[in-house]
Every structure is written in structure tokens, then in C-alpha cells.
Protein backbone atom coordinates (compact mmCIF):
# COMPACT_ATOMS: atom_id res chain seq x y z
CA UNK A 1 12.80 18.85 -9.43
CA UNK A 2 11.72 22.27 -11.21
CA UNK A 3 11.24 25.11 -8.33
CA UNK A 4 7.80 24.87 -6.98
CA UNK A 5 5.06 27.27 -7.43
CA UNK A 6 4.32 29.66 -4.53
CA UNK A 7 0.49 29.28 -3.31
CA UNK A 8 -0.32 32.90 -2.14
CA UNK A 9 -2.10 33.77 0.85
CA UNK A 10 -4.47 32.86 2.14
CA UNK A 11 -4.61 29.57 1.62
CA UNK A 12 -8.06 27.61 1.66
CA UNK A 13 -7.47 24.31 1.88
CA UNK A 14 -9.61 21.39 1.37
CA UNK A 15 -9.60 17.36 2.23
CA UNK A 16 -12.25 16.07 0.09
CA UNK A 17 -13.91 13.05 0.08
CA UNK A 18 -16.50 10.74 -0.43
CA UNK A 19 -19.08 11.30 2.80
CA UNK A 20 -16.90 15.15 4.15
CA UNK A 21 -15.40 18.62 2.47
CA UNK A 22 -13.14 20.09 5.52
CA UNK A 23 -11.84 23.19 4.58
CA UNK A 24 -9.30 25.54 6.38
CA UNK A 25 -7.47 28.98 5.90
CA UNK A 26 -3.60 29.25 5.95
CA UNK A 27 -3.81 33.35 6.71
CA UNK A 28 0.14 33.67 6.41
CA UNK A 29 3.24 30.90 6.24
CA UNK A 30 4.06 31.61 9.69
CA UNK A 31 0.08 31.36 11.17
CA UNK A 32 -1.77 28.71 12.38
CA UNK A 33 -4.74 27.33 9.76
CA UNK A 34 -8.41 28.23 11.04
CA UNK A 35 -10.63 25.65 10.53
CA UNK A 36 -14.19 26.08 8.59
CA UNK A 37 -16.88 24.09 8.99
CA UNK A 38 -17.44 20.96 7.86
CA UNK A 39 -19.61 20.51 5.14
CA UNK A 40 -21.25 17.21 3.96
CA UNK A 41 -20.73 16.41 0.23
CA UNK A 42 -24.47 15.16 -0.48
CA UNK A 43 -25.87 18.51 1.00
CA UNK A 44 -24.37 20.13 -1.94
CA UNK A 45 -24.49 19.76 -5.79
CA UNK A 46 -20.99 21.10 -6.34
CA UNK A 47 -17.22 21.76 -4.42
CA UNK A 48 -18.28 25.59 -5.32
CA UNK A 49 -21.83 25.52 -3.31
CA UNK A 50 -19.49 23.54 -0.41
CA UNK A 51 -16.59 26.21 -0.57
CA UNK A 52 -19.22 29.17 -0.59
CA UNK A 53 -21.12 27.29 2.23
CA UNK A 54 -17.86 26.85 4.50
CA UNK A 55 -16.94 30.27 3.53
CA UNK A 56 -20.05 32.20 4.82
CA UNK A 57 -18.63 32.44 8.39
CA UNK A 58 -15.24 33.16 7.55
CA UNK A 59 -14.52 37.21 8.25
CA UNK A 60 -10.99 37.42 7.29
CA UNK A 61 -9.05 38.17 4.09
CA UNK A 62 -10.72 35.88 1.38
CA UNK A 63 -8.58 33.10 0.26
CA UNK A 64 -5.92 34.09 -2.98
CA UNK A 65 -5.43 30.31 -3.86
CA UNK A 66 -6.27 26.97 -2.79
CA UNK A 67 -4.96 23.64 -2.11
CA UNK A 68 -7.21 20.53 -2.10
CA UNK A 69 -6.34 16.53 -1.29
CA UNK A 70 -9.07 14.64 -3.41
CA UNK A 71 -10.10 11.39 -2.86
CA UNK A 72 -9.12 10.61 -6.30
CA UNK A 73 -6.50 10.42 -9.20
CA UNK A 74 -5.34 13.70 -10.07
CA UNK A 75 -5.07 13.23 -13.84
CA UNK A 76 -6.04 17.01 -15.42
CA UNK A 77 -8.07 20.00 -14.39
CA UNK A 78 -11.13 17.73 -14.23
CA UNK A 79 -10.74 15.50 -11.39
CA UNK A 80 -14.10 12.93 -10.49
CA UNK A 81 -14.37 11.77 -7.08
CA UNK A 82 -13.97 7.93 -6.62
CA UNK A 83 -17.17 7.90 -4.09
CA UNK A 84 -18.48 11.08 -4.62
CA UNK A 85 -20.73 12.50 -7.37
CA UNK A 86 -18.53 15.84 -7.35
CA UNK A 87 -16.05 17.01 -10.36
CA UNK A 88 -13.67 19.09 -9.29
CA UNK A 89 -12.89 21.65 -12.10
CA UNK A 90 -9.64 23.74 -11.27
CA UNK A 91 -11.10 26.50 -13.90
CA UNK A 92 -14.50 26.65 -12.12
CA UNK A 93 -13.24 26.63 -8.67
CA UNK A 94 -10.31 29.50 -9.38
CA UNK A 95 -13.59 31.44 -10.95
CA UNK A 96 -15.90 30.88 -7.89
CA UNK A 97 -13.46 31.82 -5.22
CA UNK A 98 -11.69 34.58 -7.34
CA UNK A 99 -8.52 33.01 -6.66
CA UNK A 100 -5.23 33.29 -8.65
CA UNK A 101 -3.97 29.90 -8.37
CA UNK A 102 -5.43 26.24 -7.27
CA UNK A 103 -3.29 22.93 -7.14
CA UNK A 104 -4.70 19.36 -6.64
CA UNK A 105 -3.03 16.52 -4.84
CA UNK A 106 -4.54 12.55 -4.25
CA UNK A 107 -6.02 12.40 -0.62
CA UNK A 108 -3.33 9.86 0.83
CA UNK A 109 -0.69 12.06 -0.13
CA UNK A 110 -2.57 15.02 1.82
CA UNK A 111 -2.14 12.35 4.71
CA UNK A 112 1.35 11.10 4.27
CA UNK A 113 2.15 15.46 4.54
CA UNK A 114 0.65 14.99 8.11
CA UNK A 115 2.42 12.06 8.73
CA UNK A 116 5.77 14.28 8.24
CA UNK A 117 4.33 17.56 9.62
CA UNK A 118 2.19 16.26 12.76
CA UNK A 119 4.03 16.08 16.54
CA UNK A 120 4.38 13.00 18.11
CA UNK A 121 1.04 14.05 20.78
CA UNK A 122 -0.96 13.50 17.21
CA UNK A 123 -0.38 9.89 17.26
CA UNK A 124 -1.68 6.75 19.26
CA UNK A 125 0.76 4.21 19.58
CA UNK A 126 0.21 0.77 18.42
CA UNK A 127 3.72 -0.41 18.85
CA UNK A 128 6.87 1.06 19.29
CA UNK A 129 8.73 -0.65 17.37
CA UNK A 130 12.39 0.52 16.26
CA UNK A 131 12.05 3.43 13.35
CA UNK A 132 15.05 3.29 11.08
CA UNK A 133 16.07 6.93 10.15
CA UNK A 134 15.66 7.83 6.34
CA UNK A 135 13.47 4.48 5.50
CA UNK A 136 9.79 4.86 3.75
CA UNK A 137 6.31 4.92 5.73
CA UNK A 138 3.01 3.79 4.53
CA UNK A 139 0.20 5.41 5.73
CA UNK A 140 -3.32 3.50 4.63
CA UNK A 141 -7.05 4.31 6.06
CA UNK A 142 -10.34 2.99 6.23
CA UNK A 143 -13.24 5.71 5.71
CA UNK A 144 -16.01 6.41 3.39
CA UNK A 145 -13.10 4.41 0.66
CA UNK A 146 -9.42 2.63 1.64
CA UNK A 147 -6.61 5.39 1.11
CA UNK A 148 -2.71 4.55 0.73
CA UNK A 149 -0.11 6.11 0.24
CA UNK A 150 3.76 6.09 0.95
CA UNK A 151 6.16 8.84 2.45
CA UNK A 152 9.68 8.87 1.70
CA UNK A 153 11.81 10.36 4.11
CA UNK A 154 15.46 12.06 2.37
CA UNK A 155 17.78 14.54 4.29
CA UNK A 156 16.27 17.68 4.43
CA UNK A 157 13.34 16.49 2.31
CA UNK A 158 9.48 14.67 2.64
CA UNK A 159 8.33 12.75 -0.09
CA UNK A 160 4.53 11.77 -0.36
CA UNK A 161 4.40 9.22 -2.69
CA UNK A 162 0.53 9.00 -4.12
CA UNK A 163 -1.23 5.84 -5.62
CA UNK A 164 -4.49 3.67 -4.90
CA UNK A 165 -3.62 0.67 -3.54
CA UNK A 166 -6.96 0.65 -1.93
CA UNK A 167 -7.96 -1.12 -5.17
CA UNK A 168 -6.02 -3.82 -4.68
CA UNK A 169 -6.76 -7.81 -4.69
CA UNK A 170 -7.84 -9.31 -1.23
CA UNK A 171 -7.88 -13.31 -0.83
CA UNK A 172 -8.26 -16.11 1.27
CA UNK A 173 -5.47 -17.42 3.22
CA UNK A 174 -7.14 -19.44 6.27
CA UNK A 175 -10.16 -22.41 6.56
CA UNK A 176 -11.98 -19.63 8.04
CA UNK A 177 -11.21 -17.33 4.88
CA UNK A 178 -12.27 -20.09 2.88
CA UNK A 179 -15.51 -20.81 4.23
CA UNK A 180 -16.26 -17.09 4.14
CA UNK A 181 -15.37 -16.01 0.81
CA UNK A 182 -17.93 -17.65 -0.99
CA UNK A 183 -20.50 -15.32 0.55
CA UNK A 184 -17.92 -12.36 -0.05
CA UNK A 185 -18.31 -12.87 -3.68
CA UNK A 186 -21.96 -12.96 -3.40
CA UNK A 187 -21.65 -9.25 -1.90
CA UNK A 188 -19.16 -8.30 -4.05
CA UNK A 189 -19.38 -9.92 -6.75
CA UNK A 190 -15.31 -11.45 -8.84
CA UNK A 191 -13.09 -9.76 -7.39
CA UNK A 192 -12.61 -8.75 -4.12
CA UNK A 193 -10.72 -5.35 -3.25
CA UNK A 194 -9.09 -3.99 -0.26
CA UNK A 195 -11.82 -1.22 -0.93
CA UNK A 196 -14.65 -3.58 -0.85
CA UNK A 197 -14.35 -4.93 2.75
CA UNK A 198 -12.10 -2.26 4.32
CA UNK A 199 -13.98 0.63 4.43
CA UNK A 200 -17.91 2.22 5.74
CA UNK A 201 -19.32 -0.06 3.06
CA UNK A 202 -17.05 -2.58 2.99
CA UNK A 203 -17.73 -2.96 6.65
CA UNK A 204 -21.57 -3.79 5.50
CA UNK A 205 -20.33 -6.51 3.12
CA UNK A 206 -18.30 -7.69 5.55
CA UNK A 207 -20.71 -7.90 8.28
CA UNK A 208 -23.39 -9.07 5.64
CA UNK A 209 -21.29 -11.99 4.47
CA UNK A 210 -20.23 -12.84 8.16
CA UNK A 211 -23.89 -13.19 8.78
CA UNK A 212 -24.92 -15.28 5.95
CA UNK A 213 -22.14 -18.06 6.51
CA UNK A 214 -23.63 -18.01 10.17
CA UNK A 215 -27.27 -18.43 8.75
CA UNK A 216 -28.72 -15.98 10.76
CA UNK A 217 -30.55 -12.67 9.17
CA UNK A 218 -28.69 -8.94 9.56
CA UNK A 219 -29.64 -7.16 12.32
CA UNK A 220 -27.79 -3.88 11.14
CA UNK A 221 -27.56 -1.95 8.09
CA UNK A 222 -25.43 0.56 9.07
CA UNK A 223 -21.37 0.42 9.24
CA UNK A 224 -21.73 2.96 12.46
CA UNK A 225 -24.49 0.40 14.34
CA UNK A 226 -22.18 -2.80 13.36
CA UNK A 227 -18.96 -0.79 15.81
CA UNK A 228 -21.33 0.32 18.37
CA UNK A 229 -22.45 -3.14 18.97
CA UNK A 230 -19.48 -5.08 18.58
CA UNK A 231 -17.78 -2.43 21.15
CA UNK A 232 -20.57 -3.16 23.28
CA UNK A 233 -20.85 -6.71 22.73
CA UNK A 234 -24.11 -6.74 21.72
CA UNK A 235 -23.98 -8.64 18.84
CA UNK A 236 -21.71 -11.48 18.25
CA UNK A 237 -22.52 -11.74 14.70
CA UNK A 238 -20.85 -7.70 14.84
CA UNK A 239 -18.10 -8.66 16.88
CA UNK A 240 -16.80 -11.35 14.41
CA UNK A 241 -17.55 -8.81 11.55
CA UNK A 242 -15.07 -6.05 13.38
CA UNK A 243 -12.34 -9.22 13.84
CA UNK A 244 -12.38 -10.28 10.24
CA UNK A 245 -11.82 -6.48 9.61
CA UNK A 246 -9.15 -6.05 11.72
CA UNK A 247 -7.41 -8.90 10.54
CA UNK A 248 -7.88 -7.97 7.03
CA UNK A 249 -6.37 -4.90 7.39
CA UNK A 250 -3.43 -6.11 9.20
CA UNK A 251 -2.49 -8.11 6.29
CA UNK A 252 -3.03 -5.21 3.72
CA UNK A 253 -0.61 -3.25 6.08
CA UNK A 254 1.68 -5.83 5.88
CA UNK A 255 2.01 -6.41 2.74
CA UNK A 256 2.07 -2.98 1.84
CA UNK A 257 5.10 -2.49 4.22
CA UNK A 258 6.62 -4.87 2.01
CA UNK A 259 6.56 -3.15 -0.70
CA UNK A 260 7.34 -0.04 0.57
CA UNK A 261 10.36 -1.44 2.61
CA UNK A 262 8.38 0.67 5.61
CA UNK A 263 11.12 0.31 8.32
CA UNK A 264 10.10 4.41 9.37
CA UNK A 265 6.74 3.30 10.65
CA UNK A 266 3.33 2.50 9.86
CA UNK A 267 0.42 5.07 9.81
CA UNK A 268 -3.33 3.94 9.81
CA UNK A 269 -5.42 6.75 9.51
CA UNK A 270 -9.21 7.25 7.95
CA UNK A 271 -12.36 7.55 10.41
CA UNK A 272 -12.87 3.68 11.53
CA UNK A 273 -9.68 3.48 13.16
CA UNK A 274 -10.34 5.43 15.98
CA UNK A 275 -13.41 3.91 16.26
CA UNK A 276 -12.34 0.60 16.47
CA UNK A 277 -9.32 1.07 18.39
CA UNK A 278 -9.98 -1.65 21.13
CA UNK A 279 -10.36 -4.09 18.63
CA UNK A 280 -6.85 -2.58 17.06
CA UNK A 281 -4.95 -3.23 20.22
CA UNK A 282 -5.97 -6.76 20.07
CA UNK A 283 -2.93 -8.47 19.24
CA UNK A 284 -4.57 -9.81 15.94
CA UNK A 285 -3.90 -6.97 14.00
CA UNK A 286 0.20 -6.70 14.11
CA UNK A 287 -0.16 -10.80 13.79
CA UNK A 288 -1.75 -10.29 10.78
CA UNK A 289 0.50 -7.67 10.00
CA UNK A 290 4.00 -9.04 11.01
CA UNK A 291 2.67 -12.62 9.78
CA UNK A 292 4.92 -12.32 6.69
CA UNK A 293 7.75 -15.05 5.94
CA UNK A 294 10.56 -15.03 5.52
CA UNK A 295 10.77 -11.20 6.61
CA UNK A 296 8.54 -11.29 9.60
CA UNK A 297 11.67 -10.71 12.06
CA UNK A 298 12.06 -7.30 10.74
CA UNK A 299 8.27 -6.64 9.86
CA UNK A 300 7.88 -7.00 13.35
CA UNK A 301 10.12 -4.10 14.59
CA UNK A 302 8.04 -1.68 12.53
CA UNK A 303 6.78 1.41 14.84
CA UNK A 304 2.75 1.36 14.16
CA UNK A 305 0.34 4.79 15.21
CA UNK A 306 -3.28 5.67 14.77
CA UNK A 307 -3.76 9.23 13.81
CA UNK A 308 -5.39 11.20 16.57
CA UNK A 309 -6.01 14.17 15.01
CA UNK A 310 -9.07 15.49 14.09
CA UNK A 311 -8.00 16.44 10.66
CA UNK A 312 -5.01 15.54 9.45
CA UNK A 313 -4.88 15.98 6.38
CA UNK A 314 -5.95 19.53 6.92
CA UNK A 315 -2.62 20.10 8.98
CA UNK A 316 -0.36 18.31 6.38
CA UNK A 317 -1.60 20.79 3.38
CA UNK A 318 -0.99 23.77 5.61
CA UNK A 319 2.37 22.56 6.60
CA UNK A 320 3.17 22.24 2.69
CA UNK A 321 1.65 25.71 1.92
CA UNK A 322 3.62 27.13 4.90
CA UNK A 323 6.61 25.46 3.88
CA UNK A 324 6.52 23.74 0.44
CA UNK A 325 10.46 23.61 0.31
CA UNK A 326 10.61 20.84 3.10
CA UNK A 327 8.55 18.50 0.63
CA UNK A 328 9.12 17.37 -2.58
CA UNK A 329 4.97 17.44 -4.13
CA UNK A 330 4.80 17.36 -7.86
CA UNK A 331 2.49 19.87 -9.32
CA UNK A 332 3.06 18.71 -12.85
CA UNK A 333 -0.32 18.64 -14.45
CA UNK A 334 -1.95 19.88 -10.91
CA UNK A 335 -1.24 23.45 -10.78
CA UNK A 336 -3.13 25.89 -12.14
CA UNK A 337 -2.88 29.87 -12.69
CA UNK A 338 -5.53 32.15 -13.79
């Protein structure tokens, strides 16, 4: 691939979102990056009143470029947010910040970097498993939207591979599916995406539909107050709601390990997971995700983490500015000079 642009320093980078903008500086390739804080994307009109915001207790060099994952497709210098009002101009932003360059990347592939550049101490272990040196990983995560990507490891070389298979087709496969889906659709409405029930909201449809096949009112309308009381088995209703998710998402893992040929591990990511992590251990989730004839022998020797970092995207964009030789990152159409 053509030789890669240098991103001068500092660095800001960004992991941007649908509900969160976390920034961070990269002072120098061979420095840590200092986070900013957080800002939340409906306190602000723009990513230029976010980055000024974050900005306003920063008292070192100001940033010479940037570097942003966006919870979108990166398809020009225009970029709209899938869940977020926000359009992310490269012009505008390089004009704010004063900056000399700015380069764009999709979200997941901000979080497949991490999945190369984090230590082992980053990660929660879901199974061990039996990695197989050189083979693809899929990293996929439930937050404010569903993110996937892939991650491609060569000799020498990390390659994020991008997309948004988030958006893709969900259906029933069990009785209990069955029975369920009907009230799906009425949430929903046609068609039913990985996006619409794995996610914050989807979590609401989820519950919602859960609690209209059971013929008993909502009691929550929040995705946060459906966890707490399933974790605290409050709520049965909640509890059933969390299951179906968990299995659902095993399945979408799965599958996407199948297309991936994922035999270098498994990666769930995104804000729920954490949350939900006693559910996760349950052993319905790798059923769901190993359930997957005639190749569940060697589905089932897939290595499987949570991501326990705070920000991990964050810490895979600074390991590519630090280091962008280690990982093959088109900026074709997503680098800009000024």
C-alpha cells in the first residue's frame, strides 16, 4: 500500500459516537496519550463546540492534527453520525483546532487497533480457547449502536478491516423466537437488525417485546434500569429481556466468526458488556455462539474476551499515531491536509 501519511504531534484523538466524544492527546510517538474529558454529544451542537469544550483544561502544546474513529461510514470529508445529529466536516474541524492535518476512520476499526495494541491485563476472559497464530479476529459491541469490525493479523502487520455488520438481518431460529418475534416486529417494524435489539435501544425493544408476549405492562423505560434489575433480580420480565440479549448476541458472534474465519479470537466490546457480564458468563452465550453446524468443533476452540478498558478505542488510535507502520489503515479518501 502507498506510504502512509505522518500525523504530527500532538495528536488529539477522538472516539465518537452516538451518546460520548472521548478525546485524548498523543504529546510525542514515544508518550503516553492524556486523556480529556468526556464530553456528551447532545450537550453540544457541533464536534468543534465538543473539541473546544474538552480542550479548555488541556495546558500543553495544542494539538497539530487529529485522528477520530466515527461511529459511521467514512465516505468523504463530510461524515454524518449513524445515531448522532453531528457532521463531522474534516475542513471545519482542521479550521477550528488550527491543525495541519485530520484523518477519519469507522469506529470498529478504532476498536479492532486496540484489539492489536492493548496487553493481555485489558481483557476479561470468556474462554480460552486455542488462538491460531496469523488467523482473523472479530471484534463486535453493543452501545449507544452495534459496532463490528474484523482484524487481520499478517507478519509484521495489523489489519483493521472496517464495515457495519451491525445492520445486519436477525431471525428466529427457536419456538421461543417464534412466539416472540411477532411482537419484535411490532417494535421494530419489517426487518429486524442486529442494531435494533443489540444495543441501549435495542435493549428497550427487546425488553418491550419480552413484556408484551408475557401480557404484563413495562415497568422500565430505560436500557440502564432493565440491567440493574435483571442483575438484581428484581424483575423477571428484565431478566428474560437480558437472556434473549445474550443469546442474540452469541449467535451474531457466531456467525460473524464464520465469516471472518476468526480462529485468533473473539472481541466483544461496547458499554453493555461489562455491564452485563454475569449474564455473559452464563454458558448461553458461547452455546449460542459455538451452536454452528457443521463447524461447531472448531467454533468452539475460539479464545473469547470482554474489553476492560475504559477506552479502548482511545488506546488503539494512539498506538496507530505512535506507530502507524505496524498497521496497515487506509487513508484513501480520509486524510486531509490544510
Amino acid at each position: 500500500m502507498p506510504e502512509a501519511h505522518i500525523l504530527p504531534f500532538p495528536v488529539i484523538v477522538g472516539d465518537i459516537g452516538g451518546t460520548n466524544a472521548r478525546f485524548a492527546i498523543v504529546p510525542s510517538p514515544d508518550s503516553e496519550h492524556v486523556r480529556l474529558p468526556t464530553q456528551r454529544t447532545a450537550a453540544h451542537p457541533s464536534v468543534e463546540a465538543a473539541l473546544l469544550a474538552a480542550l479548555g483544561e488541556w495546558s500543553g502544546p495544542p494539538p497539530a492534527s487529529a485522528l477520530f474513529a466515527l461511529a459511521g461510514p467514512v465516505l468523504g470529508d463530510r461524515i454524518p453520525l449513524t445515531n448522532c445529529p453531528w457532521v463531522i466536516d474534516a475542513q471545519a474541524v482542521m479550521k477550528a483546532l488550527d491543525l495541519s492535518a485530520f484523518m477519519a476512520v469507522n469506529d470498529f476499526e478504532g476498536q479492532a487497533l486496540a484489539a492489536a495494541a492493548l496487553p493481555e491485563e485489558d481483557w476479561i476472559v470468556l474462554r480460552e480457547g486455542q488462538a491460531v497464530s496469523n488467523s482473523p479476529r472479530i471484534i463486535l459491541g453493543p452501545g449507544t449502536g452495534l459496532g463490528v469490525g474484523g482484524l487481520i493479523e499478517l507478519p509484521g502487520l495489523w489489519v483493521p478491516v472496517p464495515g457495519e455488520g451491525g445492520h445486519v438481518d436477525m431471525g428466529p431460529r427457536t419456538a421461543d423466537d417464534l412466539a416472540l418475534w411477532p411482537h419484535l416486529h411490532a417494535q421494530v417494524g419489517h426487518r429486524i437488525s442486529g442494531e435494533a435489539i443489540l444495543c441501549g435501544r435495542g435493549l428497550l425493544n427487546l425488553y418491550r417485546a419480552v413484556s408484551a408476549r408475557r401480557r404484563t405492562d413495562p415497568r422500565h423505560d430505560r436500557s440502564e434500569d432493565i440491567t440493574r434489575a435483571a442483575l438484581a433480580g428484581e424483575d423477571s420480565i428484565a431478566e428474560e429481556t437480558i437472556r434473549h440479549f445474550v443469546t442474540y448476541l452469541g449467535r451474531l458472534a457466531g456467525d460473524l466468526a464464520l465469516v471472518y474465519g476468526a480462529r485468533g479470537g473473539a472481541y466483544i466490546t461496547g458499554g453493555i458488556a461489562p455491564v452485563i457480564l454475569p449474564f455473559l458468563r452464563d454458558k448461553s452465550f458461547i452455546d449460542a455462539f459455538d451452536d454452528k453446524a457443521p463447524h461447531s468443533a472448531w467454533l468452539s476452540t475460539i479464545p473469547i474476551h470482554i474489553v476492560a478498558h475504559e477506552s479502548p478505542a482511545l488506546a488503539g488510535l494512539a498506538a496507530y499515531a505512535a506507530e502507524p507502520d505496524l498497521y496497515a489503515v487506509s487513508q484513501a479518501g480520509r486524510f486531509w491536509s490544510r
